[in-house]
C-alpha atoms as a PDB file:
ATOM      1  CA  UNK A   1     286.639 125.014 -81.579  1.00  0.00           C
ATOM      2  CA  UNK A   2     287.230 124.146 -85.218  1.00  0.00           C
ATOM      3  CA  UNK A   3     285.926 121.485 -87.361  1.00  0.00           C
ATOM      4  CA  UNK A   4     288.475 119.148 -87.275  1.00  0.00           C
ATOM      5  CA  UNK A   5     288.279 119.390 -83.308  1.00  0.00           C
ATOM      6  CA  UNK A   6     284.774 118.858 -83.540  1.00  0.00           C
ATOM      7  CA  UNK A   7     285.101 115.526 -85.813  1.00  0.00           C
ATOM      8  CA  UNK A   8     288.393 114.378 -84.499  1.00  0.00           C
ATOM      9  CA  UNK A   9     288.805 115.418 -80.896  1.00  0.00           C
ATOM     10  CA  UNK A  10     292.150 117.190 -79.323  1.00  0.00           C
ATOM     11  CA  UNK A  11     294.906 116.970 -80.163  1.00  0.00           C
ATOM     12  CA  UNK A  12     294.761 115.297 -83.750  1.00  0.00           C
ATOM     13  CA  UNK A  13     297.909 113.892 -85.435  1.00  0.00           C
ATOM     14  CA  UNK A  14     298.481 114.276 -89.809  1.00  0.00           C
ATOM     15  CA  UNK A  15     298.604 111.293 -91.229  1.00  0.00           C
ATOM     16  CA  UNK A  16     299.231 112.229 -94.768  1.00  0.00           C
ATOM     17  CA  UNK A  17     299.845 115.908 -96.556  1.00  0.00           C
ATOM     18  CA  UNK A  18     299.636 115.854 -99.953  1.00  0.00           C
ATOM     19  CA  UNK A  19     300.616 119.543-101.539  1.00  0.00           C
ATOM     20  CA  UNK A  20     299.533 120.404-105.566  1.00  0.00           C
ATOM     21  CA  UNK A  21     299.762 123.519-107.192  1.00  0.00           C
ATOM     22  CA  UNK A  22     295.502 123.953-106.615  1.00  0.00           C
ATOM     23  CA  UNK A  23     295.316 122.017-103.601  1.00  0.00           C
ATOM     24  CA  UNK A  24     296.514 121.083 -99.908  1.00  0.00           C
ATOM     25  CA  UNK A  25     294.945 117.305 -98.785  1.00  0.00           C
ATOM     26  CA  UNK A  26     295.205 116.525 -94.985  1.00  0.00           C
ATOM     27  CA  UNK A  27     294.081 113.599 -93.255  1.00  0.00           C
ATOM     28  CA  UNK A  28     293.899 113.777 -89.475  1.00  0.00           C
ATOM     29  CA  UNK A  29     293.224 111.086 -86.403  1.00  0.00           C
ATOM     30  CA  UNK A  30     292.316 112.538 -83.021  1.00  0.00           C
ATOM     31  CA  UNK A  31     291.060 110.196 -80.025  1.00  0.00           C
ATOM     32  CA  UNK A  32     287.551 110.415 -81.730  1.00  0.00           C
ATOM     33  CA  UNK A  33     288.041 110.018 -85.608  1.00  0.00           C
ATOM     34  CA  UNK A  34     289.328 110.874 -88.832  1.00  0.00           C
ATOM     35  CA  UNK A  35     288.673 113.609 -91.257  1.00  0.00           C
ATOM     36  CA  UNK A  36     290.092 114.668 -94.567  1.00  0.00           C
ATOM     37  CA  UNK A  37     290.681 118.174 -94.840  1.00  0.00           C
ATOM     38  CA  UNK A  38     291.285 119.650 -98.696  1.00  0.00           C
ATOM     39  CA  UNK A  39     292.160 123.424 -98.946  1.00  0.00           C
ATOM     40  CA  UNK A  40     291.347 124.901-102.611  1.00  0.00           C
ATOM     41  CA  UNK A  41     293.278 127.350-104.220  1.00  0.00           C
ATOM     42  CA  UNK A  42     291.007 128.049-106.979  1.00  0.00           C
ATOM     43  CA  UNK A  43     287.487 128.634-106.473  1.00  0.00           C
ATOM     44  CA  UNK A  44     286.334 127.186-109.468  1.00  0.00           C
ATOM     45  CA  UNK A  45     288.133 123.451-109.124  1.00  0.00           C
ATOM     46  CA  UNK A  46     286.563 123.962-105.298  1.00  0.00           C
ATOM     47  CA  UNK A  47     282.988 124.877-106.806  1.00  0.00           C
ATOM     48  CA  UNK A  48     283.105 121.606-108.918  1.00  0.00           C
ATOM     49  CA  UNK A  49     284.089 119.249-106.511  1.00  0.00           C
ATOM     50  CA  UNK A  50     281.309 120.407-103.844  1.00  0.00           C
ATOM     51  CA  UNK A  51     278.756 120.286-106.754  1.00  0.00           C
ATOM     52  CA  UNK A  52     279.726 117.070-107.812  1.00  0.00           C
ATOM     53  CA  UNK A  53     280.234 115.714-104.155  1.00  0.00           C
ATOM     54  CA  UNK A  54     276.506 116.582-102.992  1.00  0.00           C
ATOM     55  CA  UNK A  55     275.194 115.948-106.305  1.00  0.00           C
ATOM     56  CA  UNK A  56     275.717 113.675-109.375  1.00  0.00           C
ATOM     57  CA  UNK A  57     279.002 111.645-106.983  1.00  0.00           C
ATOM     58  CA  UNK A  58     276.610 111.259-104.133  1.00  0.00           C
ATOM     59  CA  UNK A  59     273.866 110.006-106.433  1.00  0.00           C
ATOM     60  CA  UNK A  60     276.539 107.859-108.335  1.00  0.00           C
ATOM     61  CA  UNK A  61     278.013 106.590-104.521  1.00  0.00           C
ATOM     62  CA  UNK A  62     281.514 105.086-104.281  1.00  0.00           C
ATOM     63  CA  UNK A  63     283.296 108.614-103.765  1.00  0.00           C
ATOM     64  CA  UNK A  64     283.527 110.438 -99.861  1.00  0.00           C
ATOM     65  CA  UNK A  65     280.795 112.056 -98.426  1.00  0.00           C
ATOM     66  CA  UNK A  66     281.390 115.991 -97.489  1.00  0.00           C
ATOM     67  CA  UNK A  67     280.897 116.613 -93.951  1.00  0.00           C
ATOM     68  CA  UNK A  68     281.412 120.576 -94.028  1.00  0.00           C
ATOM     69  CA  UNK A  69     282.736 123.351 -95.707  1.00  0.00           C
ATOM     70  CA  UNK A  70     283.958 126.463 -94.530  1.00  0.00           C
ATOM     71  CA  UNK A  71     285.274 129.140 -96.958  1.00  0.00           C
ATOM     72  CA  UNK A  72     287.760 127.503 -99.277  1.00  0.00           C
ATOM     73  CA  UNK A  73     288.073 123.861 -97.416  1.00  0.00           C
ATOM     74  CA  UNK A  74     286.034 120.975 -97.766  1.00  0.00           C
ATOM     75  CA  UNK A  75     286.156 118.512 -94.942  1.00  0.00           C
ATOM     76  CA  UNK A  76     285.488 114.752 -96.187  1.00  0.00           C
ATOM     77  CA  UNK A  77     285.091 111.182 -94.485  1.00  0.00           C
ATOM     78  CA  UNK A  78     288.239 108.708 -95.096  1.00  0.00           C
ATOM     79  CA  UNK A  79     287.790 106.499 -97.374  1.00  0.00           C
ATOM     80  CA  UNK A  80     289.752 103.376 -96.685  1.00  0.00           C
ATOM     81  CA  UNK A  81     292.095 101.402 -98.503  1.00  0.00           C
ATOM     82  CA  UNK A  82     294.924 103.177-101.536  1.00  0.00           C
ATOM     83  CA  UNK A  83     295.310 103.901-104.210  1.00  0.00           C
ATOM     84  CA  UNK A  84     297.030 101.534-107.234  1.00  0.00           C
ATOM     85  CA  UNK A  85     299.347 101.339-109.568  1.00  0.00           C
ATOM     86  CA  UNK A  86     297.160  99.915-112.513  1.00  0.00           C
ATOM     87  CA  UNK A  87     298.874  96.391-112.874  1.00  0.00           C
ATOM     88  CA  UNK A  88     297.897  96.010-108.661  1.00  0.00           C
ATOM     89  CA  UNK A  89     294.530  96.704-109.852  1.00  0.00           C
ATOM     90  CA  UNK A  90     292.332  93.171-110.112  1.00  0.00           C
ATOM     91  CA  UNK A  91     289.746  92.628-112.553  1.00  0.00           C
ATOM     92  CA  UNK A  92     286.983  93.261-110.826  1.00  0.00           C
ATOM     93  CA  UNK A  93     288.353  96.881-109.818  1.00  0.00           C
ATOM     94  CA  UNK A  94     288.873  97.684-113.818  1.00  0.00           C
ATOM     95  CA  UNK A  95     285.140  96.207-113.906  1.00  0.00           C
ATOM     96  CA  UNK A  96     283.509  98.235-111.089  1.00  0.00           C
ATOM     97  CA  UNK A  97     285.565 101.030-112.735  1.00  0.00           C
ATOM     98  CA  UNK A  98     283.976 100.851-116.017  1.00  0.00           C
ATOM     99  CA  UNK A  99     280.587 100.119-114.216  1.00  0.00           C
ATOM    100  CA  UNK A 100     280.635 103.516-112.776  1.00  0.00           C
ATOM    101  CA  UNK A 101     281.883 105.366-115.550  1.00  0.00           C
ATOM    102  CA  UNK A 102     278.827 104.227-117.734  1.00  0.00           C
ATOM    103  CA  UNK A 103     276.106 105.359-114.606  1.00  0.00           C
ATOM    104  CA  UNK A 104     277.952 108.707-114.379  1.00  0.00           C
ATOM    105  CA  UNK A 105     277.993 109.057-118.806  1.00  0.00           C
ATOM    106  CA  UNK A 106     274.096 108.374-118.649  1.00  0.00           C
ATOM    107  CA  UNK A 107     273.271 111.061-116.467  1.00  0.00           C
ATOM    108  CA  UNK A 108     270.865 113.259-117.932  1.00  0.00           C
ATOM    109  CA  UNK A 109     272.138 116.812-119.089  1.00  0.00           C
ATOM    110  CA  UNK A 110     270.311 119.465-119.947  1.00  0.00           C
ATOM    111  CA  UNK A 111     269.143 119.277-123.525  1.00  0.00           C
ATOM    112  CA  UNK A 112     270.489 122.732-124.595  1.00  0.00           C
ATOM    113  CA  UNK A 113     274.096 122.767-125.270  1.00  0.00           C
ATOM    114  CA  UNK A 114     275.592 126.549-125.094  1.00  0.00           C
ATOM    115  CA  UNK A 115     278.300 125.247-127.427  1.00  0.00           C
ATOM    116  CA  UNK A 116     277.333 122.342-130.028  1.00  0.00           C
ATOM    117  CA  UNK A 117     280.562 119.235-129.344  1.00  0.00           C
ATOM    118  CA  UNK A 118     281.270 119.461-133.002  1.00  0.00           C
ATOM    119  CA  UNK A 119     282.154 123.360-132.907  1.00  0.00           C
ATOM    120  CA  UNK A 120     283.867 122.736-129.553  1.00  0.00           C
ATOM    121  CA  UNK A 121     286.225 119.901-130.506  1.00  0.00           C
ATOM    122  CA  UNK A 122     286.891 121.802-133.588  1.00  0.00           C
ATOM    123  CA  UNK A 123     288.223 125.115-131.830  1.00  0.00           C
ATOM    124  CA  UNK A 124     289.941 122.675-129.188  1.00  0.00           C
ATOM    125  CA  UNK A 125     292.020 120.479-131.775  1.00  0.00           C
ATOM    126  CA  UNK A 126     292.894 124.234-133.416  1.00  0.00           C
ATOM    127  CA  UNK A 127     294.495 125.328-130.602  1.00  0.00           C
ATOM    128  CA  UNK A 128     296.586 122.262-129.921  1.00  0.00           C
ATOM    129  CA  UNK A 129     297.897 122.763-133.200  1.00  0.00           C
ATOM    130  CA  UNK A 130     298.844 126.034-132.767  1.00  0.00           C
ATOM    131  CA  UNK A 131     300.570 125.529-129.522  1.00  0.00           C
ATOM    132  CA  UNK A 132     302.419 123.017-130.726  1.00  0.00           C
ATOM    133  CA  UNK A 133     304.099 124.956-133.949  1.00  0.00           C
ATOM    134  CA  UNK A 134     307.431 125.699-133.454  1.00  0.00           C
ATOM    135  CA  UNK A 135     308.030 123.346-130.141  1.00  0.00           C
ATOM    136  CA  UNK A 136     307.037 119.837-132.409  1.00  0.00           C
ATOM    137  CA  UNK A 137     308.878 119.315-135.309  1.00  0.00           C
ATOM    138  CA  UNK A 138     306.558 119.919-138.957  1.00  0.00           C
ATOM    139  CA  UNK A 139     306.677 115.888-139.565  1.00  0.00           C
ATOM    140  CA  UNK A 140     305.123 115.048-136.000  1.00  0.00           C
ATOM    141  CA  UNK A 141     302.658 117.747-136.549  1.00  0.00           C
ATOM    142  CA  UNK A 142     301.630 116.378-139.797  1.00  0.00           C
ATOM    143  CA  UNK A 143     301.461 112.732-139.023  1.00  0.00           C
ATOM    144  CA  UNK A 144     299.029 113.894-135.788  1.00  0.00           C
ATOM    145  CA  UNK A 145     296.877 115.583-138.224  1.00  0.00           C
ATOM    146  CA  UNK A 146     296.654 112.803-140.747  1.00  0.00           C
ATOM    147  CA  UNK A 147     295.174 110.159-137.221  1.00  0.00           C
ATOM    148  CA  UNK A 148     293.238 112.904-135.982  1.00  0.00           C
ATOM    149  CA  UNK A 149     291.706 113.613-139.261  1.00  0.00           C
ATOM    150  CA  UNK A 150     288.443 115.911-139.331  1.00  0.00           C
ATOM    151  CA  UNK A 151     288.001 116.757-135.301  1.00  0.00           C
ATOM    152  CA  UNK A 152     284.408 117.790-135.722  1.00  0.00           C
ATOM    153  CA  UNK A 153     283.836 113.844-136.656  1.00  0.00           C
ATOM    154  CA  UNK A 154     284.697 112.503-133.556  1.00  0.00           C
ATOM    155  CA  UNK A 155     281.888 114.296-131.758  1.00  0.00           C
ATOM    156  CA  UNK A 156     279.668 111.778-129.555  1.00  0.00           C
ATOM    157  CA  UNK A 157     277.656 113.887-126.832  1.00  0.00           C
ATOM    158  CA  UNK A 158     277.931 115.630-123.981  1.00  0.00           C
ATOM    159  CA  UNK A 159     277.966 113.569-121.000  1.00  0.00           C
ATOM    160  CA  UNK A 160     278.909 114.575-116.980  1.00  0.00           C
ATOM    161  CA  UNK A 161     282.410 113.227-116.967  1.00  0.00           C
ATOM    162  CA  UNK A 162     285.342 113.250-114.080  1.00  0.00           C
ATOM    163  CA  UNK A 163     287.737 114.076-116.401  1.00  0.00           C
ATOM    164  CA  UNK A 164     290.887 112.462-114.757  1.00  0.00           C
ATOM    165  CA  UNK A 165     289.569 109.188-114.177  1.00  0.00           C
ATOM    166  CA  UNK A 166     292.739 107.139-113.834  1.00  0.00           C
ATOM    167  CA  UNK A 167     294.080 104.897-111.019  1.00  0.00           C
ATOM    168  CA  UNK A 168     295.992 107.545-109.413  1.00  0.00           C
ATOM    169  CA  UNK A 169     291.985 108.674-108.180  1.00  0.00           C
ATOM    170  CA  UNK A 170     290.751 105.847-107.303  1.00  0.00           C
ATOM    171  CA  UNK A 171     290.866 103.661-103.951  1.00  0.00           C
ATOM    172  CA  UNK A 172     290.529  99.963-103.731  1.00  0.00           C
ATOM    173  CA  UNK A 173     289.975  98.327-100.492  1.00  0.00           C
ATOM    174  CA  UNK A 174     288.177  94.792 -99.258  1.00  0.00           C
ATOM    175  CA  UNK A 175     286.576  94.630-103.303  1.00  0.00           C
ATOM    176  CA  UNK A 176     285.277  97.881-103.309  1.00  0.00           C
ATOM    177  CA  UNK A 177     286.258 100.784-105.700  1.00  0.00           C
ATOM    178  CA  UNK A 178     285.981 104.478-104.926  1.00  0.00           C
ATOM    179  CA  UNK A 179     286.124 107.179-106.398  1.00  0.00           C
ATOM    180  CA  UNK A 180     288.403 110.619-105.977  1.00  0.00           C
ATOM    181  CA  UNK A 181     289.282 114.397-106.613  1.00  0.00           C
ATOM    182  CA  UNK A 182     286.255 115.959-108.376  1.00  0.00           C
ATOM    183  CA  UNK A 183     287.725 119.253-109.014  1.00  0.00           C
ATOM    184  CA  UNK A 184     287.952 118.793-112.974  1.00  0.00           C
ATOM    185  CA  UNK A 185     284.194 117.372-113.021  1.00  0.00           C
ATOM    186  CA  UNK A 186     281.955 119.145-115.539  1.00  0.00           C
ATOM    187  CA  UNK A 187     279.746 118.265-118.569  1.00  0.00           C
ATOM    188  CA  UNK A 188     282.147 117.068-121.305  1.00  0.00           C
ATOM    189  CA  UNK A 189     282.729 114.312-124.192  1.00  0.00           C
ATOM    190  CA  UNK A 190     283.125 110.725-122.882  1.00  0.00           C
ATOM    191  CA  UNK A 191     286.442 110.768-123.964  1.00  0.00           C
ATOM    192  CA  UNK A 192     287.940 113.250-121.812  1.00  0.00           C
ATOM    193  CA  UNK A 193     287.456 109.841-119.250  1.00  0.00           C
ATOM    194  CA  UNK A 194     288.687 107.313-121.157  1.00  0.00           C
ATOM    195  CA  UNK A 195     291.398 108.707-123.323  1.00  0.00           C
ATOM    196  CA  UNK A 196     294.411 108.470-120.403  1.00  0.00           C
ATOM    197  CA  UNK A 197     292.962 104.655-119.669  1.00  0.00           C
ATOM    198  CA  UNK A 198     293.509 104.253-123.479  1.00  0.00           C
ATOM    199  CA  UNK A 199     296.747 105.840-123.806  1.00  0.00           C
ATOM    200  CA  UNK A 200     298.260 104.882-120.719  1.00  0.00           C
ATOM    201  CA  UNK A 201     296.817 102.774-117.607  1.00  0.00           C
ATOM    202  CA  UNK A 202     295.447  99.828-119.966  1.00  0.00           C
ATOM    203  CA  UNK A 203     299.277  99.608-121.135  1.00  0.00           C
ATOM    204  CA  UNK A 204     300.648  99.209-117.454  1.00  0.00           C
ATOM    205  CA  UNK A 205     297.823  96.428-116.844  1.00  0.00           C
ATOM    206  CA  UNK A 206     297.115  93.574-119.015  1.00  0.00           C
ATOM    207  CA  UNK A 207     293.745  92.260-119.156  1.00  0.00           C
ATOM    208  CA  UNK A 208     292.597  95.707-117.741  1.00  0.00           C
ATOM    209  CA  UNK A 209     291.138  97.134-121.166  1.00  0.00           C
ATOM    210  CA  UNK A 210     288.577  93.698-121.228  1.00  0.00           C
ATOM    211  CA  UNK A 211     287.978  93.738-117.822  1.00  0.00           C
ATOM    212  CA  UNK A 212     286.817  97.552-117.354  1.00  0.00           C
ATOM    213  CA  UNK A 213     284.478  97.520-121.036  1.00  0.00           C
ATOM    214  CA  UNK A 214     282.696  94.404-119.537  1.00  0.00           C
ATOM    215  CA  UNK A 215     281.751  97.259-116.815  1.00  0.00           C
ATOM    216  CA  UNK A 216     281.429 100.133-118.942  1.00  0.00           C
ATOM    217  CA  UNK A 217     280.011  98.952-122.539  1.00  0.00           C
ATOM    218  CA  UNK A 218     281.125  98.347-126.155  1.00  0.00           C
ATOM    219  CA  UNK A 219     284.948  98.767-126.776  1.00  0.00           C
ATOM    220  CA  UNK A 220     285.733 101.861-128.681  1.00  0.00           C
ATOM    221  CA  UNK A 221     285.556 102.284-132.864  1.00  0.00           C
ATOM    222  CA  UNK A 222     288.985 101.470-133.786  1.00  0.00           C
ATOM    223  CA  UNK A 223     289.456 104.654-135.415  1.00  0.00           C
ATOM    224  CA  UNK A 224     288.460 107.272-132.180  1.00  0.00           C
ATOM    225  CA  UNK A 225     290.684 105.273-130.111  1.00  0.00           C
ATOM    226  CA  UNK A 226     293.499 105.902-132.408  1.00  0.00           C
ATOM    227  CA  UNK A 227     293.070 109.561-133.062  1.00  0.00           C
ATOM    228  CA  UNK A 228     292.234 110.263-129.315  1.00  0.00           C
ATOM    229  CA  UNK A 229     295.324 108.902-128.514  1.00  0.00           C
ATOM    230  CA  UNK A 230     297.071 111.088-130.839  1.00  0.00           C
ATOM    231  CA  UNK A 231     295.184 114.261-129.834  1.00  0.00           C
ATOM    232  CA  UNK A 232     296.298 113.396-125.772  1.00  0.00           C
ATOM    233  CA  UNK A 233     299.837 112.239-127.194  1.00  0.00           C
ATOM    234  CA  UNK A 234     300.365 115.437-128.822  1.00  0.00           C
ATOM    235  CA  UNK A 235     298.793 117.754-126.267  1.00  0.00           C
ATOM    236  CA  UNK A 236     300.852 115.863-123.159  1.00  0.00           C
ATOM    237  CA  UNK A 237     304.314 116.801-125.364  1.00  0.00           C
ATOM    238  CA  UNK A 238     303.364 120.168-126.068  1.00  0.00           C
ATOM    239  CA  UNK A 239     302.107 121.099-122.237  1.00  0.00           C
ATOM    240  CA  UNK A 240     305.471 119.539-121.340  1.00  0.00           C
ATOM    241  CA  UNK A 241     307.801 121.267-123.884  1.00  0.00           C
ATOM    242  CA  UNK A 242     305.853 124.935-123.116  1.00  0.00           C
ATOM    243  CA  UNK A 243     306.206 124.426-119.226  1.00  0.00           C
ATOM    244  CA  UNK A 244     309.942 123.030-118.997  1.00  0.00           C
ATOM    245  CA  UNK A 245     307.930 119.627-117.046  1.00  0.00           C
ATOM    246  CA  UNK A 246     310.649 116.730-118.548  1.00  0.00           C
ATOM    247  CA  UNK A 247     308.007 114.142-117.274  1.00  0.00           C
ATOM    248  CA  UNK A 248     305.506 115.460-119.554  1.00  0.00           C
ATOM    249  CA  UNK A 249     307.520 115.442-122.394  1.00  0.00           C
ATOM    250  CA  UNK A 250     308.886 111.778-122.025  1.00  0.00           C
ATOM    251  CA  UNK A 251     305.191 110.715-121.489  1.00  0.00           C
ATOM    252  CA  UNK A 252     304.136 112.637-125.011  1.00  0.00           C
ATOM    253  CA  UNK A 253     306.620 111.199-126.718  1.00  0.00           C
ATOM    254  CA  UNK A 254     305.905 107.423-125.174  1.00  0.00           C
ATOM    255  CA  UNK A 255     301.885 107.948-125.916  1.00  0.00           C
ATOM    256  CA  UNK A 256     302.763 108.784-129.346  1.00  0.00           C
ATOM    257  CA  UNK A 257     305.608 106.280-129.883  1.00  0.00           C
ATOM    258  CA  UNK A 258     303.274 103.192-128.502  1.00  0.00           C
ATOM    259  CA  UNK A 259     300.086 104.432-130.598  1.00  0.00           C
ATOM    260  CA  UNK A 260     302.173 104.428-133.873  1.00  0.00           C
ATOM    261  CA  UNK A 261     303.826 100.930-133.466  1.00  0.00           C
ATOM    262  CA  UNK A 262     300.493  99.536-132.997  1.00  0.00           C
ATOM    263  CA  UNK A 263     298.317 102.227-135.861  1.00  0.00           C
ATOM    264  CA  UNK A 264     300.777 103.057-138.475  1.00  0.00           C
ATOM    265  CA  UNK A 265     300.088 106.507-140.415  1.00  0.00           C
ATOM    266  CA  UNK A 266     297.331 105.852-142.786  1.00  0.00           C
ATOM    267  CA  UNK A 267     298.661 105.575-146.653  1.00  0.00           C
ATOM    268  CA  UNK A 268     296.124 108.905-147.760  1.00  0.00           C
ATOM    269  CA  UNK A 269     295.941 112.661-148.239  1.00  0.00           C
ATOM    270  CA  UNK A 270     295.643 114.711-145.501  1.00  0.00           C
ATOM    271  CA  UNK A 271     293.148 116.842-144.457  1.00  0.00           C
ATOM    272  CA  UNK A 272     294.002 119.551-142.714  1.00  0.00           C
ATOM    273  CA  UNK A 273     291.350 121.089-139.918  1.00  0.00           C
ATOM    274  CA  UNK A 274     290.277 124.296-140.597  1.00  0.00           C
ATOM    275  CA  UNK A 275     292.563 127.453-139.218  1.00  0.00           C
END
C-alpha cells in the first residue's frame, strides 16, 4: 500500500495538479484525508525544501508540516485557504508577512562565510552585465549601471532567506498567513526576499509596503531600494530576452519603466563595476 493510501484511504480523488518545469504538486482526498504530494525533479531544489521544512520553516511555523518522503517526493499536510493576488491581500496578511520574514532574517548562521557578500554581489552584478550585452540596448545598460552604482556597497549580511517570497507562495485563510515552496531556500542577502515585493507586489497593493514593514522593521535606505530594483529589472528582461519567455520581457521592461518614473537617473559620472 502506498503513502497516499495510507494517509488518504482508497480510492483518493486529485483535487489540484499543478505541473513546473522542477516540480509536479498533487493534492488528494480519499474517505480518510488529504495529502499533498510534490514530486522533485532536481535533487537539489528537493534537498532544500526538506531541510528547510524540518528545520529553520518548522522552527519559524506557518508553512506545512512533511509527513514522509520517499525517494524524490515529499508528502505534506494541506494547508487551508489560497493563495492571493496582492491587492486581495488585507493588512494584517502584509503584516504577518513581514513579521515572519524578520524571525526567518535573524536566524543565526554560521559565522564563517565561504564567500564574503561583498565579493559575491560583485561577481553576481558582473555577470548580469554580461548577459545582458548585445540583447539590451548600450543606453539601458548604462543607465542600470549608473542606479546600481558600486555592487560591493550594497552588501548587508547573510541571512537564511526563502528567496521567492511573494504572494503567489503564500496562503491566507481565517487571519492566518502561511507560508510555501521552499525549494529556493538557502543562506542569502535579505534582499533576494524583498526585492520582487519592492519591484512588483507592493505596486499591485496599496497600503501593502506600510503594512508589511510594521511586521518586518525599518523601511529600506532609499538608495538600495532603487538600485535593487534596477538589478531585478534588468536581470527579469535579460532572462526573458535569452529564453524567448515574452512575459518576462514585458515584466523587465515594466520594473524598469515604474522604478525610473519614480528615481530618475542620477545627474553624475558613472562608475562602472569592475570587469
Amino acid at each position: 500500500m502506498s503513502f497516499r493510501e495510507q494517509f488518504t484511504g482508497s480510492p483518493a480523488t486529485s483535487l489540484m495538479h499543478r505541473i513546473t518545469p522542477h516540480t509536479s504538486v498533487q493534492i488528494w482526498r480519499g474517505p480518510v484525508g488529504e495529502v499533498v504530494e510534490k514530486v522533485h525533479q532536481d535533487e537539489a531544489r528537493l534537498s532544500r525544501e526538506h531541510t528547510a521544512l524540518t528545520t529553520n520553516a518548522a522552527q519559524l511555523g506557518c508553512s506545512p508540516t512533511i509527513l514522509h518522503r520517499e525517494n524524490n517526493t515529499i508528502w505534506m499536510e494541506v494547508v487551508p485557504g489560497r493563495t492571493c493576488a496582492p491587492a486581495e491581500l488585507p493588512a494584517e496578511a502584509w503584516m504577518q508577512a513581514g513579521s515572519w520574514l524578520r524571525r526567518a532574517h535573524q536566524i543565526p548562521l554560521p559565522s564563517v562565510d565561504p564567500l564574503p557578500l561583498q565579493t559575491a554581489l560583485k561577481r553576481r552584478w558582473r555577470g548580469v552585465l554580461r548577459r545582458a550585452q548585445g540583447l539590451v540596448p548600450d543606453a539601458l545598460l548604462e543607465q542600470c549601471r549608473i542606479k546600481v552604482g558600486a555592487p560591493g556597497q550594497l552588501a548587508t549580511q547573510r541571512s537564511w532567506c526563502h528567496r521567492d517570497f511573494t504572494p503567489d507562495n503564500w496562503i491566507w485563510h481565517a487571519g492566518r498567513l502561511s507560508i510555501l515552496d521552499f525549494e529556493h531556500s538557502r543562506p542569502d542577502e535579505p534582499w533576494s526576499d524583498l526585492v520582487k515585493l519592492e519591484a512588483c507586489a507592493f505596486n499591485e497593493a496599496p497600503g501593502s509596503r506600510e503594512a508589511f514593514y510594521e511586521g518586518y522593521g525599518p523601511n529600506p535606505h532609499a538608495h538600495q531600494r532603487l538600485a535593487r530594483i534596477c538589478w531585478h529589472g534588468l536581470a527579469t528582461l535579460t532572462w526573458g530576452l535569452r529564453n524567448a519567455e515574452p512575459d518576462f520581457v514585458a515584466l523587465g521592461h515594466r520594473i524598469l519603466r515604474d522604478q525610473d518614473r519614480t528615481n530618475p537617473v542620477p545627474n553624475r559620472t558613472p562608475k562602472h563595476p569592475a570587469r
